[in-house]
PDB file of N, CA and C in Angstrom:
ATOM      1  N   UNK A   1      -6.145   3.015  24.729  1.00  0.00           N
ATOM      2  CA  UNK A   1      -5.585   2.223  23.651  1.00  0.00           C
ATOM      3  C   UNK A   1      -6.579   1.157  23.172  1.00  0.00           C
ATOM      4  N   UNK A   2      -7.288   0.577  24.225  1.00  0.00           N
ATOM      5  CA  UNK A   2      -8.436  -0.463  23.782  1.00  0.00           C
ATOM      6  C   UNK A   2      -9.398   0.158  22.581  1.00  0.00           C
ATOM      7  N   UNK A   3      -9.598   1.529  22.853  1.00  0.00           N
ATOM      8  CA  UNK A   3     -10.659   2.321  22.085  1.00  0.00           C
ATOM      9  C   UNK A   3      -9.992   2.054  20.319  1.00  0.00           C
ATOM     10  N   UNK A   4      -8.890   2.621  20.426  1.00  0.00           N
ATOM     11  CA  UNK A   4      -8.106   2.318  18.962  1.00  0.00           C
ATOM     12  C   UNK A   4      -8.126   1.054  18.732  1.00  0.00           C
ATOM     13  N   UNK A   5      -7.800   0.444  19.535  1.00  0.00           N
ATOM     14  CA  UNK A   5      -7.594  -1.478  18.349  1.00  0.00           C
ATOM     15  C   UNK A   5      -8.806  -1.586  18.544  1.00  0.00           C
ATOM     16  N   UNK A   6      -9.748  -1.531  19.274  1.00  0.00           N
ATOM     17  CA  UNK A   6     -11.196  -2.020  18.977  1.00  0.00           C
ATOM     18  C   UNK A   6     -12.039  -1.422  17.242  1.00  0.00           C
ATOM     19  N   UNK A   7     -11.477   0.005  16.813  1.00  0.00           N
ATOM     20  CA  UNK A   7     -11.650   0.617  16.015  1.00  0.00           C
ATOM     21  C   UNK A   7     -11.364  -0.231  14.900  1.00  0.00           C
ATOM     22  N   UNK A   8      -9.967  -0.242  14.749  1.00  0.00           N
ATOM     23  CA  UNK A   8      -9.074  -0.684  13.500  1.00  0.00           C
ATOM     24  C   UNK A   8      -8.934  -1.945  13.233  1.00  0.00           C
ATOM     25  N   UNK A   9      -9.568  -2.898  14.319  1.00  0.00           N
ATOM     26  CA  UNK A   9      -9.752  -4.545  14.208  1.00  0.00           C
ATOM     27  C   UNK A   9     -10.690  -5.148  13.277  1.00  0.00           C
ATOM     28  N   UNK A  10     -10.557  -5.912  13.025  1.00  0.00           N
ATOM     29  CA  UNK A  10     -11.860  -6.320  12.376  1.00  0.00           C
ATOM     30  C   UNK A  10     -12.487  -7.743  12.985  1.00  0.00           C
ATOM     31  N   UNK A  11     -11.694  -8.548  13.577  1.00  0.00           N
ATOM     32  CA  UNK A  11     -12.683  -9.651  14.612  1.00  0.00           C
ATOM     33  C   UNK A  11     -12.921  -8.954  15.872  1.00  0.00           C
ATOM     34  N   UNK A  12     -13.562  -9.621  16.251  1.00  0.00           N
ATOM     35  CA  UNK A  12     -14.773  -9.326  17.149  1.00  0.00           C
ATOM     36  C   UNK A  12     -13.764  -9.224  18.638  1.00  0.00           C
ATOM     37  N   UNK A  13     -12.434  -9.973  18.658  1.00  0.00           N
ATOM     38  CA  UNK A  13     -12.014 -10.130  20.083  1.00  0.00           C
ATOM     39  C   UNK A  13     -10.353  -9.226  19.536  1.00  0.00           C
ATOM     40  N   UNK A  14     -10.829  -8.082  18.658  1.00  0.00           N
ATOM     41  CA  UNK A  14      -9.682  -7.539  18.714  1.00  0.00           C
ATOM     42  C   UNK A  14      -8.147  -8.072  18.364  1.00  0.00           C
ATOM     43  N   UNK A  15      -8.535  -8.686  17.313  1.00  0.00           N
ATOM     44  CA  UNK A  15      -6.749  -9.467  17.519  1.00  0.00           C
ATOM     45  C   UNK A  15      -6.062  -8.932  16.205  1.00  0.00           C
ATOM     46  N   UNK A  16      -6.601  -9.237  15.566  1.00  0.00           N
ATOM     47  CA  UNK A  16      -5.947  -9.273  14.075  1.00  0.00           C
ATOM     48  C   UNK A  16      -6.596  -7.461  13.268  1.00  0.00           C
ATOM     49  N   UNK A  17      -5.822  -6.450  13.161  1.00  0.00           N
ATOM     50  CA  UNK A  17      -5.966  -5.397  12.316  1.00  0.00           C
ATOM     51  C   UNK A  17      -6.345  -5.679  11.231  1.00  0.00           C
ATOM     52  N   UNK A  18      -7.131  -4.908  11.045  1.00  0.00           N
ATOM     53  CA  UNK A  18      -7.922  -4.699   9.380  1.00  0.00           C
ATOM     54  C   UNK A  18      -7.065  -3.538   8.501  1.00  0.00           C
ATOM     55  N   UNK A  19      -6.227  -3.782   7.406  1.00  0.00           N
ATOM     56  CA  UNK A  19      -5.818  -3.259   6.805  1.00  0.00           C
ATOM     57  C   UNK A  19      -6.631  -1.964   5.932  1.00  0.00           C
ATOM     58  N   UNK A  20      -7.782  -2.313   5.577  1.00  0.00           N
ATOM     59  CA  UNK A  20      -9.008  -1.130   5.159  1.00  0.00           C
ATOM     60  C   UNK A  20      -8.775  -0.242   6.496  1.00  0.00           C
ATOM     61  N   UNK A  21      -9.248  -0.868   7.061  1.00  0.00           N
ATOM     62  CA  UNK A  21      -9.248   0.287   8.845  1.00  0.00           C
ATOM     63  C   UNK A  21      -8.647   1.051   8.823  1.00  0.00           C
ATOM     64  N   UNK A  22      -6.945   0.568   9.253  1.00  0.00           N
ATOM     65  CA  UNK A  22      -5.544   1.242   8.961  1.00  0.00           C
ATOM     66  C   UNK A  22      -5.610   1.833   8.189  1.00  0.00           C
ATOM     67  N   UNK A  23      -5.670   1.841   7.100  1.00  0.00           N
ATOM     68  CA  UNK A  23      -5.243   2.269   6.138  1.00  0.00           C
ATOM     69  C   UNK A  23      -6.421   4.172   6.299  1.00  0.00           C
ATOM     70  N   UNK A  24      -7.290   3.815   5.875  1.00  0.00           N
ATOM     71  CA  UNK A  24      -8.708   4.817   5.963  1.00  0.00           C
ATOM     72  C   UNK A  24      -8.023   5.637   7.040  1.00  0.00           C
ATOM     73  N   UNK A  25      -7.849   4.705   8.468  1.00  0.00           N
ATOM     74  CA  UNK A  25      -7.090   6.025   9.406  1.00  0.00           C
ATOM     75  C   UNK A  25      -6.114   6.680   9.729  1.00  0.00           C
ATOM     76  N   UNK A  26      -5.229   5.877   8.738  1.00  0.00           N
ATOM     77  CA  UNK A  26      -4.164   6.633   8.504  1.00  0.00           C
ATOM     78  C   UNK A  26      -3.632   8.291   7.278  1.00  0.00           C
ATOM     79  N   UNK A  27      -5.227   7.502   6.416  1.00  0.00           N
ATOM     80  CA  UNK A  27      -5.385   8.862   5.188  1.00  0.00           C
ATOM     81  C   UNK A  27      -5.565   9.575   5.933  1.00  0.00           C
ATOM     82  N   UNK A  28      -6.801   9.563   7.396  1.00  0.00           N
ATOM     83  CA  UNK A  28      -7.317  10.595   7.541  1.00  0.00           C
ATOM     84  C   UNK A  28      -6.230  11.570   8.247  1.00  0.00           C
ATOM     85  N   UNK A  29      -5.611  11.104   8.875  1.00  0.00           N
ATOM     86  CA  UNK A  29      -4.434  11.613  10.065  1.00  0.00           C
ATOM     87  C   UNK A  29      -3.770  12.221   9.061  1.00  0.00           C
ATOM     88  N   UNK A  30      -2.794  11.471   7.889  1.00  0.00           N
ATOM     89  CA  UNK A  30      -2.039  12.112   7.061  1.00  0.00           C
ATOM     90  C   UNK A  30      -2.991  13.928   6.523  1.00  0.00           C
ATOM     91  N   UNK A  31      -4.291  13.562   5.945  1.00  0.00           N
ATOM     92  CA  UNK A  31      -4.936  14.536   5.289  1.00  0.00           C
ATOM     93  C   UNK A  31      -4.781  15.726   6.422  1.00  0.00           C
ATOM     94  N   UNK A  32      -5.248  15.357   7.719  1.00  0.00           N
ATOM     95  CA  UNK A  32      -5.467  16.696   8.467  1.00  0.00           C
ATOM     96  C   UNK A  32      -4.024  16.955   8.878  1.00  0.00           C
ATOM     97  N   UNK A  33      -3.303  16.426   9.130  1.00  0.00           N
ATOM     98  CA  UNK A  33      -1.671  16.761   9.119  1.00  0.00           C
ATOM     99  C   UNK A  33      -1.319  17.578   8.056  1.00  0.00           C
ATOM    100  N   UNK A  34      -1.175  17.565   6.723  1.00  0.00           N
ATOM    101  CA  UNK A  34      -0.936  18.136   5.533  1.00  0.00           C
ATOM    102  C   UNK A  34      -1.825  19.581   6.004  1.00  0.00           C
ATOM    103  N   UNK A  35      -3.287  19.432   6.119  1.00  0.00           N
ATOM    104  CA  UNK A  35      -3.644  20.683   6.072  1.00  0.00           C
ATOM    105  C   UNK A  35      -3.298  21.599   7.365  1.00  0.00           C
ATOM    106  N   UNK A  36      -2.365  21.105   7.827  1.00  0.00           N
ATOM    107  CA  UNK A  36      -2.310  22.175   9.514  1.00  0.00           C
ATOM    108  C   UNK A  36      -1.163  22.966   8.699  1.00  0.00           C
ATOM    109  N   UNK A  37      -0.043  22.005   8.270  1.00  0.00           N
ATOM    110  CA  UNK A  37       0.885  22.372   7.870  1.00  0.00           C
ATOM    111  C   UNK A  37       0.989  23.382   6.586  1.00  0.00           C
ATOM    112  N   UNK A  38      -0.158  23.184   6.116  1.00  0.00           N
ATOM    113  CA  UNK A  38      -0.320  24.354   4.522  1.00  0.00           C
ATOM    114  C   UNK A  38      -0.689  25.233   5.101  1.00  0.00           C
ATOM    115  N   UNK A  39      -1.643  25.832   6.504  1.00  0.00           N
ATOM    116  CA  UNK A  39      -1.914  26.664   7.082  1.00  0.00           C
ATOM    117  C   UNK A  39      -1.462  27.467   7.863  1.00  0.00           C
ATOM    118  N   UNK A  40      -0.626  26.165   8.828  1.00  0.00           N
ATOM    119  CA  UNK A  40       0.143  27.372  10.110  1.00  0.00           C
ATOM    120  C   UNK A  40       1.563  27.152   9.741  1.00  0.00           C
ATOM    121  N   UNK A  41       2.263  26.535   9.125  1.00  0.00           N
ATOM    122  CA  UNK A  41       3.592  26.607   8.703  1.00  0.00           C
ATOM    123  C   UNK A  41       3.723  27.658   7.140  1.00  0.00           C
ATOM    124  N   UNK A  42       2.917  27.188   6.332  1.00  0.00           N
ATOM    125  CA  UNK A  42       3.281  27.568   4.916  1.00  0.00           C
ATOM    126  C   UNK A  42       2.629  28.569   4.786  1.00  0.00           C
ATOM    127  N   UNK A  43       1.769  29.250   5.257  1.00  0.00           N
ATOM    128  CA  UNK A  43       0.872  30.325   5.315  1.00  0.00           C
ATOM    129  C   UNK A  43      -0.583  30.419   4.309  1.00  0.00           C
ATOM    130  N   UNK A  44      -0.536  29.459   3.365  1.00  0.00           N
ATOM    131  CA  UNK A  44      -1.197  29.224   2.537  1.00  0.00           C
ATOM    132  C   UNK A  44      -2.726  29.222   2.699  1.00  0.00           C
ATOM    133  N   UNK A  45      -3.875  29.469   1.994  1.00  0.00           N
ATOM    134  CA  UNK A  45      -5.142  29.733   2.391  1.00  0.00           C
ATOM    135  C   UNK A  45      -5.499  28.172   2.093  1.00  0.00           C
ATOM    136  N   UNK A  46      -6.717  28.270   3.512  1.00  0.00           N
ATOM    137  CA  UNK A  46      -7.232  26.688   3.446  1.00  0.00           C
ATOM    138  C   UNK A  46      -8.532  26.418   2.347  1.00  0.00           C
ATOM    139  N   UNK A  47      -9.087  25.688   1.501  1.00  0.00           N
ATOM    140  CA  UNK A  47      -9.625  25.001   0.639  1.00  0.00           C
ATOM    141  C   UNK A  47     -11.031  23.930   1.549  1.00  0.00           C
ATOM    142  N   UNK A  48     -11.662  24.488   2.283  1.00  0.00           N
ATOM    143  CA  UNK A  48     -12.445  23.828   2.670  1.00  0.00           C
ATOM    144  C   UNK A  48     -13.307  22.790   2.181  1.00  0.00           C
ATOM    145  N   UNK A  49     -13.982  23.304   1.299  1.00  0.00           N
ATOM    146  CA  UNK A  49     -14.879  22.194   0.184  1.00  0.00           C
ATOM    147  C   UNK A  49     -13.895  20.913  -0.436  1.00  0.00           C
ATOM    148  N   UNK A  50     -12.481  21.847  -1.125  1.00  0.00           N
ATOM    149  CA  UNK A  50     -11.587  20.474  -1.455  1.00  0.00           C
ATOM    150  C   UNK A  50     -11.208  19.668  -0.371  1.00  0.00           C
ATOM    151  N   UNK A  51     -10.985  20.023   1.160  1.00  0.00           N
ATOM    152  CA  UNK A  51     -10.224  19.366   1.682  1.00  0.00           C
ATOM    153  C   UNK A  51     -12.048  18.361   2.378  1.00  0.00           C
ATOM    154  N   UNK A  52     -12.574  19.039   2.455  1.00  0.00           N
ATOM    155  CA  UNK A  52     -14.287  17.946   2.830  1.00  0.00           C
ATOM    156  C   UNK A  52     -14.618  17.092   1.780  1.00  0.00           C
ATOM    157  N   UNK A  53     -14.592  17.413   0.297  1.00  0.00           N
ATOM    158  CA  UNK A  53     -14.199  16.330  -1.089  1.00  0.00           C
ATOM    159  C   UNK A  53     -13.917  15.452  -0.518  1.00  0.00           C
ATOM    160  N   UNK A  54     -11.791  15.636  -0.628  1.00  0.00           N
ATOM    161  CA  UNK A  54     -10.937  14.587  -0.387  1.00  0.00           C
ATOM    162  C   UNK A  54     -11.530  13.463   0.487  1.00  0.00           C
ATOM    163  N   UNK A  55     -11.727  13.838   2.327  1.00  0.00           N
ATOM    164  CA  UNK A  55     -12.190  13.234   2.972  1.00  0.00           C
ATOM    165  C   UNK A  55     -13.070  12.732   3.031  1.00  0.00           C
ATOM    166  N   UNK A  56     -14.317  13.167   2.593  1.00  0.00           N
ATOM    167  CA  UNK A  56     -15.473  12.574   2.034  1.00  0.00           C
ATOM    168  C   UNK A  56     -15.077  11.022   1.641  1.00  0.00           C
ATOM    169  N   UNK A  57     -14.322  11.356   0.594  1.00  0.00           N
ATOM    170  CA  UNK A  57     -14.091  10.317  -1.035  1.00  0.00           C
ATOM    171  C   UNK A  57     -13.215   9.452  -0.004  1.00  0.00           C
ATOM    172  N   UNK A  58     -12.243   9.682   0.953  1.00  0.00           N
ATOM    173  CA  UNK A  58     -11.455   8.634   1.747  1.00  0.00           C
ATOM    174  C   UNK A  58     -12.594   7.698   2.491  1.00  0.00           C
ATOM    175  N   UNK A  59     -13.047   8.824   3.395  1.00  0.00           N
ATOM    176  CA  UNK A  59     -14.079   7.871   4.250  1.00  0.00           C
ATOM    177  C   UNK A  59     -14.968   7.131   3.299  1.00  0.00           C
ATOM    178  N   UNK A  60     -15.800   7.206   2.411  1.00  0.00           N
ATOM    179  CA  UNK A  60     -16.634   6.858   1.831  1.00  0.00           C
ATOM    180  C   UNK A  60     -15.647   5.396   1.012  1.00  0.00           C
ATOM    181  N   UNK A  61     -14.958   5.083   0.490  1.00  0.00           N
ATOM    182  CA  UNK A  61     -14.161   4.530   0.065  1.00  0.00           C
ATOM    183  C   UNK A  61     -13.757   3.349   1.276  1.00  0.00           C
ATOM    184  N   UNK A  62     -13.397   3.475   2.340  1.00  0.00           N
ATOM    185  CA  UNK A  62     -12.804   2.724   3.449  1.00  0.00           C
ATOM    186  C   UNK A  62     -14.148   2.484   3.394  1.00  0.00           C
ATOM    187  N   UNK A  63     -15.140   2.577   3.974  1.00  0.00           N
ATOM    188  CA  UNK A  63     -16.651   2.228   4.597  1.00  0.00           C
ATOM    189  C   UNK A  63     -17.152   1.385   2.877  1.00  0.00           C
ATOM    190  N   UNK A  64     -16.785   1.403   1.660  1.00  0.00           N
ATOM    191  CA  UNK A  64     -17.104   0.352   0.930  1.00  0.00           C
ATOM    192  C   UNK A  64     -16.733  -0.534   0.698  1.00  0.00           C
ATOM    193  N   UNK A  65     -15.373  -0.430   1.089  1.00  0.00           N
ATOM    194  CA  UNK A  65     -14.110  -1.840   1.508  1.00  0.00           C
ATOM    195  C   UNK A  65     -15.158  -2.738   2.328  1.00  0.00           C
ATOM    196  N   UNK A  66     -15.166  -1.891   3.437  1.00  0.00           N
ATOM    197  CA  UNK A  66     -15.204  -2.432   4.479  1.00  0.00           C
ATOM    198  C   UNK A  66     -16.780  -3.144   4.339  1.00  0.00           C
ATOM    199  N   UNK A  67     -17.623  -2.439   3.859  1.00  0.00           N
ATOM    200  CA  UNK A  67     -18.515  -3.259   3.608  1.00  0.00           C
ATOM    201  C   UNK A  67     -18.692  -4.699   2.818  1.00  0.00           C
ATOM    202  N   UNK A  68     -18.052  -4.466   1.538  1.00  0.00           N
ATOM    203  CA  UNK A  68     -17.647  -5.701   0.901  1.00  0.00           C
ATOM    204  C   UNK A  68     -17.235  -6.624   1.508  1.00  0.00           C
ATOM    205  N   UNK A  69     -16.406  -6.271   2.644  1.00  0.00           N
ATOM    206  CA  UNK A  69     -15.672  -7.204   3.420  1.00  0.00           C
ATOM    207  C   UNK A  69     -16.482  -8.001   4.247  1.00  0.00           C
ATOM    208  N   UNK A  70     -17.629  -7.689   4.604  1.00  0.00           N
ATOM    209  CA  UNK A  70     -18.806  -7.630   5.699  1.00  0.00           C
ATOM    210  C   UNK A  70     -18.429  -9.543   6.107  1.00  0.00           C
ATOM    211  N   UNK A  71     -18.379  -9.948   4.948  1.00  0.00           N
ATOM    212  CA  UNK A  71     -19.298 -11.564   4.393  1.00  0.00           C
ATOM    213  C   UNK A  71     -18.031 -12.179   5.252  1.00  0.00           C
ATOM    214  N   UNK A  72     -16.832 -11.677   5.475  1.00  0.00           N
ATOM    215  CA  UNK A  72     -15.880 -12.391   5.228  1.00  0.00           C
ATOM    216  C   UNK A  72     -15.292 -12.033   7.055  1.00  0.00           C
ATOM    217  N   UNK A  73     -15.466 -11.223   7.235  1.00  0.00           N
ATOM    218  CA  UNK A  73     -15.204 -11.048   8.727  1.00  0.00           C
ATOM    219  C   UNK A  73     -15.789 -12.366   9.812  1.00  0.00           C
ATOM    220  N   UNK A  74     -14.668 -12.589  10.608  1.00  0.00           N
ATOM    221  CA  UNK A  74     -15.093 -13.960  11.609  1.00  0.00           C
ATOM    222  C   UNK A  74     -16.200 -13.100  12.562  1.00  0.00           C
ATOM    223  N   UNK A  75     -16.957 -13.960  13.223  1.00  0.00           N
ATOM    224  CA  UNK A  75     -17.950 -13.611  14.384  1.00  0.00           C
ATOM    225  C   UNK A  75     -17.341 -13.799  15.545  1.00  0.00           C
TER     226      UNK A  75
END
């Protein structure tokens, strides 16, 4: 559990969640959830390139938050 809040925190002693964080890891969970379910429930063919896009554009997106944010994070 330390491994996760150390992830999704954004001060240094773990206290306070970073909403960019959350958020970014929660797309990602939702995204690969959706695609299990279009696959092994719905039978539907998987979209590789779109579904590496999407994620791409999530991660890449959270990691520019988060950079912006850089200035503003406590030490």
């Amino acid at each position: 559990m330390s491994f996760l809040r150390d992830i999704l925190t954004a001060d240094r002693d773990s206290r306070v969640y970073d909403l960019v964080r959350v958020g970014t890891a929660a797309a990602l969970v939702v995204g690969m959830g959706l695609t299990v379910y279009a696959v092994v429930w719905r039978g539907e063919t998987f979209d590789l390139t779109a579904f590496g896009t999407g994620i791409g554009l999530i991660l890449a997106a959270g990691g520019g938050a988060m950079w912006a944010r850089k200035d503003r994070e406590s030490d």
